[in-house]
PDB file of N, CA and C in Angstrom:
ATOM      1  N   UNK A   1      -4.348   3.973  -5.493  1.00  0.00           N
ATOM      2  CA  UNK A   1      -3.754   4.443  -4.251  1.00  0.00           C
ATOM      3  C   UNK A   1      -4.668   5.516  -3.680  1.00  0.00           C
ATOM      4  N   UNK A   2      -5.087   5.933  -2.366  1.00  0.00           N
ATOM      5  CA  UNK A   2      -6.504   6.000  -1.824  1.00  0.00           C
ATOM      6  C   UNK A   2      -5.276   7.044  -0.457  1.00  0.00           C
ATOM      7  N   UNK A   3      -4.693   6.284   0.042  1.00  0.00           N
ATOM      8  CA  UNK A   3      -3.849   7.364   0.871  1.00  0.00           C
ATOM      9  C   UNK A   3      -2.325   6.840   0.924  1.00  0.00           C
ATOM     10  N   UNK A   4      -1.436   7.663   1.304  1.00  0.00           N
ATOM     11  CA  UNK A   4      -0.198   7.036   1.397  1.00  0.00           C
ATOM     12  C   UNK A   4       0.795   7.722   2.751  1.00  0.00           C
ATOM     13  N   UNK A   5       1.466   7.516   3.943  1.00  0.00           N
ATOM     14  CA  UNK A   5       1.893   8.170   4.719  1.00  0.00           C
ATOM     15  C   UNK A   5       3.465   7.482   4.858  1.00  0.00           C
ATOM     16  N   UNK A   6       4.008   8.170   5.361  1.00  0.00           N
ATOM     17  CA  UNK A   6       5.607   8.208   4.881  1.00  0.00           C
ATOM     18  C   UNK A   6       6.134   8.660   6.359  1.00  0.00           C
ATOM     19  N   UNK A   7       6.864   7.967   7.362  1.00  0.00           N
ATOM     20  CA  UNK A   7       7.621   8.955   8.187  1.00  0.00           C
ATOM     21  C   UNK A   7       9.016   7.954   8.426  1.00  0.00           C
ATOM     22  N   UNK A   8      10.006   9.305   8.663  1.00  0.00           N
ATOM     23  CA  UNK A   8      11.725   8.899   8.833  1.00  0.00           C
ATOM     24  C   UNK A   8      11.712   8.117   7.546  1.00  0.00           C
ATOM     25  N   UNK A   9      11.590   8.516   5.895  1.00  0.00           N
ATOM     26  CA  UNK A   9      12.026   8.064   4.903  1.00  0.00           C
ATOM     27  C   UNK A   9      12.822   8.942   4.460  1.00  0.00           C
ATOM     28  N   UNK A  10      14.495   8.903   4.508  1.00  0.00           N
ATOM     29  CA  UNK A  10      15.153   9.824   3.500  1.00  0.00           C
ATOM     30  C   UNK A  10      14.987  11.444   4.044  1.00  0.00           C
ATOM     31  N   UNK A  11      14.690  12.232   3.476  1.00  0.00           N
ATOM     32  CA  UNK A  11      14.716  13.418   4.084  1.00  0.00           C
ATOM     33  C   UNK A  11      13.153  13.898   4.743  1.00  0.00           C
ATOM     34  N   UNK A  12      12.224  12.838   4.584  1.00  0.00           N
ATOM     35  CA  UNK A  12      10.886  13.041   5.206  1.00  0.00           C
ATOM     36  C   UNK A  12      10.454  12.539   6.321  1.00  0.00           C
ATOM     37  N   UNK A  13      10.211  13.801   7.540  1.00  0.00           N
ATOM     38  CA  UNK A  13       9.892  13.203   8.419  1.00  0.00           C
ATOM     39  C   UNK A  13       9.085  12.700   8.835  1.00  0.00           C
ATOM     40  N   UNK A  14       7.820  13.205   8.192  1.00  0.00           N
ATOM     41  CA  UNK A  14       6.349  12.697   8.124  1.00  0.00           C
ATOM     42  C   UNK A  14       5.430  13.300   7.246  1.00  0.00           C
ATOM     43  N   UNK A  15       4.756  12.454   6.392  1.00  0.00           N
ATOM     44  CA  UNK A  15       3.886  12.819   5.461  1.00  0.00           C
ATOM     45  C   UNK A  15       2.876  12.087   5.414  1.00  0.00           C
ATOM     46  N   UNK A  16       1.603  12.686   5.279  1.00  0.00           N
ATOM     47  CA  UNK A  16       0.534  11.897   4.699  1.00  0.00           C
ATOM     48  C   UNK A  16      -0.494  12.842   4.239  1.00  0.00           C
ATOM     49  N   UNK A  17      -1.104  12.083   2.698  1.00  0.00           N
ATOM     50  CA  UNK A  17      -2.122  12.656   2.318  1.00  0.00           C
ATOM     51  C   UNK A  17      -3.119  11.628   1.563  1.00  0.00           C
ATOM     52  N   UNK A  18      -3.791  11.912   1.398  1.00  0.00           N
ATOM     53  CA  UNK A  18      -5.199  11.427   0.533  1.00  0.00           C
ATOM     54  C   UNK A  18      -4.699  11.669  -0.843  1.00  0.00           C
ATOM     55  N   UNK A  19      -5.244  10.736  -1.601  1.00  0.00           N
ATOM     56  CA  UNK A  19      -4.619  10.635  -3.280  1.00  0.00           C
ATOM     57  C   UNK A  19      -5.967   9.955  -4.005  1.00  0.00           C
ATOM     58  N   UNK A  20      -7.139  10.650  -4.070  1.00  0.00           N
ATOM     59  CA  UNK A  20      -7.848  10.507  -4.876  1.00  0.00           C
ATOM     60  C   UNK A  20      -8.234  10.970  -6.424  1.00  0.00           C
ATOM     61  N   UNK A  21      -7.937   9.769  -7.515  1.00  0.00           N
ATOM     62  CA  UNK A  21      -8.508   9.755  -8.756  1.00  0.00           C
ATOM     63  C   UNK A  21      -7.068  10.051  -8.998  1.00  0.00           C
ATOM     64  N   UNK A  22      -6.599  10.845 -10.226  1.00  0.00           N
ATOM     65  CA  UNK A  22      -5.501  11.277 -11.019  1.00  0.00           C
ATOM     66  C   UNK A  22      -4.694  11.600 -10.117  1.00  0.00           C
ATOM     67  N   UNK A  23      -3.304  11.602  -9.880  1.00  0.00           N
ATOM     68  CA  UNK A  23      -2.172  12.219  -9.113  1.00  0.00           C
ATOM     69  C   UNK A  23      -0.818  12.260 -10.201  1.00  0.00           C
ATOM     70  N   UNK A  24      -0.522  13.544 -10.353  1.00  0.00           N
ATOM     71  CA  UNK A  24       0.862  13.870 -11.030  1.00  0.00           C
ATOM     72  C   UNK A  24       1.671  14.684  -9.870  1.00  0.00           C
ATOM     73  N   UNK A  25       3.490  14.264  -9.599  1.00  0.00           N
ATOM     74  CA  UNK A  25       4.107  14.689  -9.086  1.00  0.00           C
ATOM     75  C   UNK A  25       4.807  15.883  -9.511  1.00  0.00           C
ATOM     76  N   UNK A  26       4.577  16.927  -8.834  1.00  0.00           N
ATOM     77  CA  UNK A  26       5.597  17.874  -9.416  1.00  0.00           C
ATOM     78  C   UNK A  26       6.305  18.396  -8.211  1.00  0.00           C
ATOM     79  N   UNK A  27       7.355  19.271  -8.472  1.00  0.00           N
ATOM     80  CA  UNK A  27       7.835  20.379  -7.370  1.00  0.00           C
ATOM     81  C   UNK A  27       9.128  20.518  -7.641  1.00  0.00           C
ATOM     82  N   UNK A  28       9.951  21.347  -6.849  1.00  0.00           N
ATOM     83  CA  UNK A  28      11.665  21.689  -7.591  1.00  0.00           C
ATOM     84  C   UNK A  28      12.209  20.773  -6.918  1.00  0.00           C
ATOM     85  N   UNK A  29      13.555  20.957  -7.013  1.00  0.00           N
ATOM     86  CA  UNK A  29      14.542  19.587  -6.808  1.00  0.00           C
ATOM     87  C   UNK A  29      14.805  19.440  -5.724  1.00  0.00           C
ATOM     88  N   UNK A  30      14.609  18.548  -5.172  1.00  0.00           N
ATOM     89  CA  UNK A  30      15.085  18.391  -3.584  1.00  0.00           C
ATOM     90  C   UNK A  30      13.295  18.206  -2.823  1.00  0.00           C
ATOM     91  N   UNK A  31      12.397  18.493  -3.983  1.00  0.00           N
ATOM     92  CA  UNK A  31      11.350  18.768  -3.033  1.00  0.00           C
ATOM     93  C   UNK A  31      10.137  16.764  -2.224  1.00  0.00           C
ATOM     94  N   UNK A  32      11.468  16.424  -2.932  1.00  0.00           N
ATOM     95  CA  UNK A  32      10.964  14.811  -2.504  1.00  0.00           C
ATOM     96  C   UNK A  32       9.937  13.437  -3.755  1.00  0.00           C
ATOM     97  N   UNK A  33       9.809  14.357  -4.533  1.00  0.00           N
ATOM     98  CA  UNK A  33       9.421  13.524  -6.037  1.00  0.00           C
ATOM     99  C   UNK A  33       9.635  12.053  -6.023  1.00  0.00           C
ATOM    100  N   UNK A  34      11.085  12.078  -5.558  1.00  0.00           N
ATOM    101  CA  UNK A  34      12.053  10.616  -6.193  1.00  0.00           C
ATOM    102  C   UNK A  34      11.586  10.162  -4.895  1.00  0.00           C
ATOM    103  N   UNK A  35      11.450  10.278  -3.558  1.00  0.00           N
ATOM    104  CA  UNK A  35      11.405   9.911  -2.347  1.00  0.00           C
ATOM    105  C   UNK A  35       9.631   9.072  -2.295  1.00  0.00           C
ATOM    106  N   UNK A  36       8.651   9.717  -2.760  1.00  0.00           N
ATOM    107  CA  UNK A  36       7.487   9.422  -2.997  1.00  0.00           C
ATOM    108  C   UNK A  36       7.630   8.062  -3.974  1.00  0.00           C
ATOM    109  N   UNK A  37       8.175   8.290  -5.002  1.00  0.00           N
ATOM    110  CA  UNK A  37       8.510   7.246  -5.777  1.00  0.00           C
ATOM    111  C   UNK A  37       9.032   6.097  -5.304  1.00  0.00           C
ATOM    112  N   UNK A  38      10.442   6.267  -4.889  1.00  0.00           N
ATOM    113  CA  UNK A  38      10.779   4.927  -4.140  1.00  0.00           C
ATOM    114  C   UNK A  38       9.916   4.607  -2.963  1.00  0.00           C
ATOM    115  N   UNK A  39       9.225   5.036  -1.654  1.00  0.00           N
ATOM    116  CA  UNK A  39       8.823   4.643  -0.961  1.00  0.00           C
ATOM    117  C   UNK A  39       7.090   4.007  -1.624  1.00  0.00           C
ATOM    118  N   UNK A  40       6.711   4.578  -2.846  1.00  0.00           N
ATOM    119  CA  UNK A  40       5.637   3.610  -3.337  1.00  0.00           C
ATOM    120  C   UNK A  40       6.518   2.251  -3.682  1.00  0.00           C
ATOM    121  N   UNK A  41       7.570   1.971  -4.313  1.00  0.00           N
ATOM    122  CA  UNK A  41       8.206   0.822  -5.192  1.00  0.00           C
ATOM    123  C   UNK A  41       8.371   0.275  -3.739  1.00  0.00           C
ATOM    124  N   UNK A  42       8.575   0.657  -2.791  1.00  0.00           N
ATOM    125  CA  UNK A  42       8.640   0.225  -1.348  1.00  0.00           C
ATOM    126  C   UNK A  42       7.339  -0.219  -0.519  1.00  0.00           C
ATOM    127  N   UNK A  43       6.778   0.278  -0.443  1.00  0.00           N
ATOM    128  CA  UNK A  43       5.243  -0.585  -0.283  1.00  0.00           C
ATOM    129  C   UNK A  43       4.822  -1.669  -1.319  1.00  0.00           C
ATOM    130  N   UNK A  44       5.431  -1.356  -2.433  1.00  0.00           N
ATOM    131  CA  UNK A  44       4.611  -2.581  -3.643  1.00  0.00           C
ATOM    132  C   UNK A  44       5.520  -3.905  -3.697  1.00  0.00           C
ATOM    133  N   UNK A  45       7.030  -3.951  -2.417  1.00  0.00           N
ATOM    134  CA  UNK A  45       7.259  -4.850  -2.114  1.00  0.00           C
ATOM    135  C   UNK A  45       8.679  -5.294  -2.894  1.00  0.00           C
ATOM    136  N   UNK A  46       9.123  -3.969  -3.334  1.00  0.00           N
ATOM    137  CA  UNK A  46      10.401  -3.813  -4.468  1.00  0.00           C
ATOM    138  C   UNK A  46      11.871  -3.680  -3.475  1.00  0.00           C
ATOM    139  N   UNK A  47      12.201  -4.188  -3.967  1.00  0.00           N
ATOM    140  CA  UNK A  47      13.811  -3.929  -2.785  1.00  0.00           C
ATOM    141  C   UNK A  47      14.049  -2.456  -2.818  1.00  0.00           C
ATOM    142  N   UNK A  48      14.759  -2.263  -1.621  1.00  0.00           N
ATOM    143  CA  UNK A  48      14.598  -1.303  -1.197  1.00  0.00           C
ATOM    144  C   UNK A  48      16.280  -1.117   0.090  1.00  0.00           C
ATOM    145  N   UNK A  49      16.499   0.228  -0.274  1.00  0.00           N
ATOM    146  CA  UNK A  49      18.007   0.431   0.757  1.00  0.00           C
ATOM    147  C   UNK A  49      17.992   0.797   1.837  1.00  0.00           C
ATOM    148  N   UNK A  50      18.449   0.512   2.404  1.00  0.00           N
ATOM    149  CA  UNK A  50      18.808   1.052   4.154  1.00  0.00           C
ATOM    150  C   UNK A  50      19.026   2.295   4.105  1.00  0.00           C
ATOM    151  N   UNK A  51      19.765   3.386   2.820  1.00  0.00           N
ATOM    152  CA  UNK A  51      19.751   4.330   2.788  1.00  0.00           C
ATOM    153  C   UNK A  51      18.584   4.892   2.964  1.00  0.00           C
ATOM    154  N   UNK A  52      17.956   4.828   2.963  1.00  0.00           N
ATOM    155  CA  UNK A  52      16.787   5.674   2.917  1.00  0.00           C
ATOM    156  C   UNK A  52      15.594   6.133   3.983  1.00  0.00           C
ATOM    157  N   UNK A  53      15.886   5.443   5.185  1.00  0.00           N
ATOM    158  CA  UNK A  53      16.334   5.651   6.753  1.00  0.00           C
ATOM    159  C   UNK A  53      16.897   6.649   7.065  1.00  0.00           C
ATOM    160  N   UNK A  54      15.903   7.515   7.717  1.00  0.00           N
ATOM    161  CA  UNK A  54      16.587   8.903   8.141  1.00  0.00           C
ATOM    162  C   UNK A  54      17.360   8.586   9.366  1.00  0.00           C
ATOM    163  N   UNK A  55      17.890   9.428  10.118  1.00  0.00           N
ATOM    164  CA  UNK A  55      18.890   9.051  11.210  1.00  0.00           C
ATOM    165  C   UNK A  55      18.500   8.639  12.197  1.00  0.00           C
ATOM    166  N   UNK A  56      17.280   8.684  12.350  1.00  0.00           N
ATOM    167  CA  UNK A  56      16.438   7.056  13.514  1.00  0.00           C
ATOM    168  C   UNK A  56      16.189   5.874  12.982  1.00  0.00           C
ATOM    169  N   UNK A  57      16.144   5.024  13.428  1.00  0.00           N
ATOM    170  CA  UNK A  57      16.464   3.871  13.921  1.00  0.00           C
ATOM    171  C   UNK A  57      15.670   2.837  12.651  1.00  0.00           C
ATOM    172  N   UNK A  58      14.465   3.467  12.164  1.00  0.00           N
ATOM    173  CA  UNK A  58      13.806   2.368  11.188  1.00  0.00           C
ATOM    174  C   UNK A  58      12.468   3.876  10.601  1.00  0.00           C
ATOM    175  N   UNK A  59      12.211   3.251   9.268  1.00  0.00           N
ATOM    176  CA  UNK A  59      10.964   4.337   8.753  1.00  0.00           C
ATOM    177  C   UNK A  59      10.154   3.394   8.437  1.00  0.00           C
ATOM    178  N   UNK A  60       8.862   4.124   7.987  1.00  0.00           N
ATOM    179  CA  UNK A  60       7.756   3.526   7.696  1.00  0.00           C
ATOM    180  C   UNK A  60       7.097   3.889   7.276  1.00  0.00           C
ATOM    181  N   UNK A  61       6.581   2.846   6.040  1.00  0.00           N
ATOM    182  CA  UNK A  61       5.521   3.684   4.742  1.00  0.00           C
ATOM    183  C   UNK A  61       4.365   2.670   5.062  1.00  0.00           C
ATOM    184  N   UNK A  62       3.096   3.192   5.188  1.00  0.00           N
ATOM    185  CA  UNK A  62       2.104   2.844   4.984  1.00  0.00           C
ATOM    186  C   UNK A  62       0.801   3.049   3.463  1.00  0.00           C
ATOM    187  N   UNK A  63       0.237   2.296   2.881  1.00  0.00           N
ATOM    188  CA  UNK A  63      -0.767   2.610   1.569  1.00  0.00           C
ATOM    189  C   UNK A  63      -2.141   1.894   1.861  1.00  0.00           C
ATOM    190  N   UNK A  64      -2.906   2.965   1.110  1.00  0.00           N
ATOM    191  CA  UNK A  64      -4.592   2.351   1.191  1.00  0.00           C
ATOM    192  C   UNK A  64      -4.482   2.276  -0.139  1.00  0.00           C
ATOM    193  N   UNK A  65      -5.175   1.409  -0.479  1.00  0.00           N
ATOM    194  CA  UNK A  65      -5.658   0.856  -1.958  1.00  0.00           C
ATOM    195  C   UNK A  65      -7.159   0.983  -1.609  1.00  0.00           C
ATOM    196  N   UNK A  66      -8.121   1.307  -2.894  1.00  0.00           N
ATOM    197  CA  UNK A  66      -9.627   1.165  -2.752  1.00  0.00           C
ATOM    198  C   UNK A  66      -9.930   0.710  -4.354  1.00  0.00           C
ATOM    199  N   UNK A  67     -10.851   0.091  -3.642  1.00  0.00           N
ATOM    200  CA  UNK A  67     -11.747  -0.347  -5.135  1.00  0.00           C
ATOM    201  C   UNK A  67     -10.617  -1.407  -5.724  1.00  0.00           C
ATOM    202  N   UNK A  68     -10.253  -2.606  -4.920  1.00  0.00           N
ATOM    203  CA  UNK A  68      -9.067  -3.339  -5.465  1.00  0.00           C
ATOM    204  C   UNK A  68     -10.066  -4.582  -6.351  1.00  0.00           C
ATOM    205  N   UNK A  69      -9.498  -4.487  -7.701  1.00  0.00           N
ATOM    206  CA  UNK A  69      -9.650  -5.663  -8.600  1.00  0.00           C
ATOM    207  C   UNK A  69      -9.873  -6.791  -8.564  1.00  0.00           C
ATOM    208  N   UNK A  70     -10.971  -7.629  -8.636  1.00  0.00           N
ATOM    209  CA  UNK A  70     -11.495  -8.936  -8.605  1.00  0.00           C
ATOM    210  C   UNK A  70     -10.028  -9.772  -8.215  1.00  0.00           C
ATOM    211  N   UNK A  71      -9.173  -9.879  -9.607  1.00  0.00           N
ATOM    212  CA  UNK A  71      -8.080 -10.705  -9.446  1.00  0.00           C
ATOM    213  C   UNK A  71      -6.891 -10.286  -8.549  1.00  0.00           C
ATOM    214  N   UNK A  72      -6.748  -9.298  -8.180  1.00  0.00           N
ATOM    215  CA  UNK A  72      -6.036  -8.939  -6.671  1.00  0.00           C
ATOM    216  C   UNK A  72      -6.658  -9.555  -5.836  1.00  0.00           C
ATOM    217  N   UNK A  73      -7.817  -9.012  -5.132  1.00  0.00           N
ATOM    218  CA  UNK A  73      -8.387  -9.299  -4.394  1.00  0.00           C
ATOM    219  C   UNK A  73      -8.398 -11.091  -3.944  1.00  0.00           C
ATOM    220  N   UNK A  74      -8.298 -11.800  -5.638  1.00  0.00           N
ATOM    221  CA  UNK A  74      -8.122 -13.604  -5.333  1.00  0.00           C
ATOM    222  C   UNK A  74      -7.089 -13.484  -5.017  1.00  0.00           C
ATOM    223  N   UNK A  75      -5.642 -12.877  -5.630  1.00  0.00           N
ATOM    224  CA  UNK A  75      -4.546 -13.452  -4.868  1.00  0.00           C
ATOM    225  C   UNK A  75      -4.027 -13.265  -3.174  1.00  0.00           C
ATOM    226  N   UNK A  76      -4.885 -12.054  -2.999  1.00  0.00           N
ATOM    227  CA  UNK A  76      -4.816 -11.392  -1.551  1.00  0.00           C
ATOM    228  C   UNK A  76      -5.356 -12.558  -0.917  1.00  0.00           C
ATOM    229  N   UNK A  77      -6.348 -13.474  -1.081  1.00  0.00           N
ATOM    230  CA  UNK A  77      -7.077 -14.190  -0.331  1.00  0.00           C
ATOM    231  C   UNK A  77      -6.598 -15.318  -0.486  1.00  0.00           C
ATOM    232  N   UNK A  78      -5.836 -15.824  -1.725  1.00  0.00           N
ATOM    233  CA  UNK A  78      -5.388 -17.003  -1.645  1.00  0.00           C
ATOM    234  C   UNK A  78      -4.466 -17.198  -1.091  1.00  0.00           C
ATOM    235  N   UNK A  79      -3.528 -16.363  -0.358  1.00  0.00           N
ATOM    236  CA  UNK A  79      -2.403 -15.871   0.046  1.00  0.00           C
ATOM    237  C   UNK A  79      -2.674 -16.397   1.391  1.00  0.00           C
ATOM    238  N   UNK A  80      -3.868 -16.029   1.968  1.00  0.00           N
ATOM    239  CA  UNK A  80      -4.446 -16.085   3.541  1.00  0.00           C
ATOM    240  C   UNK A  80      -4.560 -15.096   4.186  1.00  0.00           C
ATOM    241  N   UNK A  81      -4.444 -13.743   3.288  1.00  0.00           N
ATOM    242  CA  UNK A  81      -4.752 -12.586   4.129  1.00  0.00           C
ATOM    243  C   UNK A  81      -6.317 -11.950   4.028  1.00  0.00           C
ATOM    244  N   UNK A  82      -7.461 -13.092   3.579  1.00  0.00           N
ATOM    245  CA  UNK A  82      -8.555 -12.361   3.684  1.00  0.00           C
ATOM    246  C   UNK A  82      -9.041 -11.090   2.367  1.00  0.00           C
ATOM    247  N   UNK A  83      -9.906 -11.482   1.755  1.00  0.00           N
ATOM    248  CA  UNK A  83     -10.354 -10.389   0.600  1.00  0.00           C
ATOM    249  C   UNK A  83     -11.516  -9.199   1.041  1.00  0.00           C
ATOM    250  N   UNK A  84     -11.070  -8.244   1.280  1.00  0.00           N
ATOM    251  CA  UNK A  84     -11.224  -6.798   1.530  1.00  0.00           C
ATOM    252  C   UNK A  84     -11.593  -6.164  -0.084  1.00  0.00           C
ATOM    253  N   UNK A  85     -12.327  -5.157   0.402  1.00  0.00           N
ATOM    254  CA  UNK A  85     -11.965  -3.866  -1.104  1.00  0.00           C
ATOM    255  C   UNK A  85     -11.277  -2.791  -1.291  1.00  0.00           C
ATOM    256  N   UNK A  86     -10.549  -3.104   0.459  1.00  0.00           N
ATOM    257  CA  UNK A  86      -9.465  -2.071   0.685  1.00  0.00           C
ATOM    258  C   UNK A  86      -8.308  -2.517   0.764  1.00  0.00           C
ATOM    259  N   UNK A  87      -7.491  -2.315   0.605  1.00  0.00           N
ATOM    260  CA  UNK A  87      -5.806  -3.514   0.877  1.00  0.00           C
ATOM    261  C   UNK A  87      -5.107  -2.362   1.910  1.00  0.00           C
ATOM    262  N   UNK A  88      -4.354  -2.771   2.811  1.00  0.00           N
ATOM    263  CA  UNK A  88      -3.538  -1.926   3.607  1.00  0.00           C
ATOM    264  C   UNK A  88      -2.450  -2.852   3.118  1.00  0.00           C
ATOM    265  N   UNK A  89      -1.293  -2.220   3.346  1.00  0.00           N
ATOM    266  CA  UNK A  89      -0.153  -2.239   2.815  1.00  0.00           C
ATOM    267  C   UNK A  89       0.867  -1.714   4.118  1.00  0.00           C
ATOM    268  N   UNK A  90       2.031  -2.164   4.688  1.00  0.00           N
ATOM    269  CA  UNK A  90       2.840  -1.372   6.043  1.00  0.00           C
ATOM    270  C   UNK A  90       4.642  -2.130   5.496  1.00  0.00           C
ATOM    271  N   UNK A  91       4.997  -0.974   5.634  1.00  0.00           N
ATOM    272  CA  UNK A  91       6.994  -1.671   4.824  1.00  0.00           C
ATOM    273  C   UNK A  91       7.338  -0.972   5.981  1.00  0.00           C
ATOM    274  N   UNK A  92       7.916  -1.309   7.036  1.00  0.00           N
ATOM    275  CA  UNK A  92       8.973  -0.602   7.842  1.00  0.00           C
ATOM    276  C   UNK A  92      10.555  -1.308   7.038  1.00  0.00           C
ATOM    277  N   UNK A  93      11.159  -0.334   7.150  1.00  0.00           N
ATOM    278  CA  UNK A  93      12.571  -0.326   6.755  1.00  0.00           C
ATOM    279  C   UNK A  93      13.919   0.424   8.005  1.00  0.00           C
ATOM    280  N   UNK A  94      14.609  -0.365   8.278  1.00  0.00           N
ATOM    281  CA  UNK A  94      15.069  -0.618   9.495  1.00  0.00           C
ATOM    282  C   UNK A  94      16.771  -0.200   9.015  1.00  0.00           C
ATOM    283  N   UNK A  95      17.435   0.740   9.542  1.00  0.00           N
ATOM    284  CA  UNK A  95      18.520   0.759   9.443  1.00  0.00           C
ATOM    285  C   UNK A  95      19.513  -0.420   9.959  1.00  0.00           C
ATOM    286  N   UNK A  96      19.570  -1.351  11.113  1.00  0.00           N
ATOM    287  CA  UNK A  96      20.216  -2.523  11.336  1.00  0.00           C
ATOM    288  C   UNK A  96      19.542  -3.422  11.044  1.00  0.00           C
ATOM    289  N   UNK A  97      18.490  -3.272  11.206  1.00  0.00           N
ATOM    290  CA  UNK A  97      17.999  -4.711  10.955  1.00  0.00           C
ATOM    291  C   UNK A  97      17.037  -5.081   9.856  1.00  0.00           C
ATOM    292  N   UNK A  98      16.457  -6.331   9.647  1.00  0.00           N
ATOM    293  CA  UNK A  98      15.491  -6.975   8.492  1.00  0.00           C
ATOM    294  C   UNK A  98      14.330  -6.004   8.683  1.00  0.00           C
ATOM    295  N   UNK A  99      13.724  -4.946   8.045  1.00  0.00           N
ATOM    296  CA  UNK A  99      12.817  -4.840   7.710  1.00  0.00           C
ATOM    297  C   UNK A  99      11.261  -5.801   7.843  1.00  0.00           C
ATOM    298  N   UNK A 100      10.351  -5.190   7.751  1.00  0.00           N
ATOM    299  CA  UNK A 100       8.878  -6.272   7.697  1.00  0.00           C
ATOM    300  C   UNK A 100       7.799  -5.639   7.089  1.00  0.00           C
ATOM    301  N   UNK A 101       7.040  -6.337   6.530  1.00  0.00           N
ATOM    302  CA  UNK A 101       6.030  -6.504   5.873  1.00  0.00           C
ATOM    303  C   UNK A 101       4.709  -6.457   6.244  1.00  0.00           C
ATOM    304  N   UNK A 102       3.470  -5.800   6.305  1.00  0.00           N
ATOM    305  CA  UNK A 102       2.559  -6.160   6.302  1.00  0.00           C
ATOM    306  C   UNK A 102       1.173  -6.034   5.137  1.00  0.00           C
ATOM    307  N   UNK A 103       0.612  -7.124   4.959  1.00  0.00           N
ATOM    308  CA  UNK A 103      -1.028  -6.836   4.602  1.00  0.00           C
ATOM    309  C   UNK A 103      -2.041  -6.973   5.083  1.00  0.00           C
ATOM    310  N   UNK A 104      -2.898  -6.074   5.261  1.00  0.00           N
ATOM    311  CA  UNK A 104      -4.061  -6.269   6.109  1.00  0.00           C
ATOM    312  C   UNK A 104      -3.900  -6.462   7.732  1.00  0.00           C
ATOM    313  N   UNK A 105      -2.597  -5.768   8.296  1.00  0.00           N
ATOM    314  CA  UNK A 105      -2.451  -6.084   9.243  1.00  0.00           C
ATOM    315  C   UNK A 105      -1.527  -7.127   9.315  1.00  0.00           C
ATOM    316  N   UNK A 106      -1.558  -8.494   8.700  1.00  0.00           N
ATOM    317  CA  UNK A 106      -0.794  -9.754   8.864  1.00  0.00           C
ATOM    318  C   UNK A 106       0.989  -9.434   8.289  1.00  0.00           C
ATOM    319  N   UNK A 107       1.261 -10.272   8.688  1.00  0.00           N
ATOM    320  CA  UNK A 107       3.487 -10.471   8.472  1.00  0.00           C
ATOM    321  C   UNK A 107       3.109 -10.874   7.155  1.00  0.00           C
ATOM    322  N   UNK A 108       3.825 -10.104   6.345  1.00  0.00           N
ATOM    323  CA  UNK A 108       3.781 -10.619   4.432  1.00  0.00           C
ATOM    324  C   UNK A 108       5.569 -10.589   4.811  1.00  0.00           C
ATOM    325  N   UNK A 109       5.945 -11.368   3.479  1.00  0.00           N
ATOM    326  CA  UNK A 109       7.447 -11.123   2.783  1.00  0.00           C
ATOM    327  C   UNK A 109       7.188  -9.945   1.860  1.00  0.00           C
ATOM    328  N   UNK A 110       8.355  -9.538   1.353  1.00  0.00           N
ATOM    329  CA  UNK A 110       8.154  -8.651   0.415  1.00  0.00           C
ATOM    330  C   UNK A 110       7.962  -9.351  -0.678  1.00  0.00           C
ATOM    331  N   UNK A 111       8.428 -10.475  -0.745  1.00  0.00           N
ATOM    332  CA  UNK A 111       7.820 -11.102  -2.194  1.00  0.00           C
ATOM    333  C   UNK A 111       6.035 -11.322  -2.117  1.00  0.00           C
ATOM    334  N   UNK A 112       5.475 -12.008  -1.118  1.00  0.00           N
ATOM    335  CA  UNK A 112       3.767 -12.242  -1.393  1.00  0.00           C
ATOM    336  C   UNK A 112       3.466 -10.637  -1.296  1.00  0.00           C
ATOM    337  N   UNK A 113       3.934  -9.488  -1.016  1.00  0.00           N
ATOM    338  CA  UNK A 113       3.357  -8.044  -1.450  1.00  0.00           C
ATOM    339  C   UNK A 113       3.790  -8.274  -2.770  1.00  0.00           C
ATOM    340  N   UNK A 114       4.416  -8.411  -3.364  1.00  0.00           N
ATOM    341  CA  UNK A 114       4.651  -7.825  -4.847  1.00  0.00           C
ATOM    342  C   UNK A 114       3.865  -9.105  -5.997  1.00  0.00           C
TER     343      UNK A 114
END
C-alpha cells in the first residue's frame, strides 16, 4: 500500500497520506484505527456497511499499490483491466444506493477486486 485517501467514511472527513515501507497503527480511542482498517477491507473488495457513510450522501476510499507481484499483476490483466506496476483501487460506498467499484480506472465488482 503506496497511498491511501479516505473521505465521508464514518467519522472521517478526509484523509490522505503516503504509506511507504512498514506502517503500524496507533493512537487513543476514537482516534480512527478501526476506521482505517475497515475502509482498507473496503478497498480489498470485502463487504462492507452503509454504516459507515458519514451524513452525506456516499464516501470514498481510494488505494495505490506499487511494486505489484508478477501473479497479481496476471490476474489484474486477465481480468481485462490491463497490467500496470501500480494498481489503483476506488470503493465508493453509498448510503441509498449500490455502491461501485473501480480498478485502474475501469467498473470492477467487488468480487474481481478481491
Amino acid at each position: 500500500l503506496a497511498e491511501l485517501k479516505i473521505e465521508n467514511v464514518a467519522v472521517i472527513e478526509k484523509a490522505e497520506d503516503s504509506y511507504p515501507g512498514l506502517n503500524v497503527l496507533t493512537g487513543e480511542t476514537g482516534a480512527g484505527k478501526s476506521i482505517m482498517i475497515d475502509s482498507i477491507n473496503a478497498i480489498l473488495g470485502n463487504r462492507t456497511s452503509r454504516d459507515l457513510v458519514r451524513s452525506v450522501r456516499q464516501g470514498s476510499i481510494w488505494a495505490t499499490f506499487e511494486s505489484i507481484p508478477a501473479h497479481v499483476r496476471e490476474q489484474v490483466e486477465k481480468c481485462g483491466y490491463g497490467a500496470q506496476d501500480d494498481l489503483l483501487l476506488y470503493r465508493e460506498i453509498s448510503a441509498a444506493e449500490k455502491g461501485s467499484c473501480r480498478i485502474n480506472g475501469m467498473p470492477a465488482t467487488a468480487g474481481v477486486v478481491r
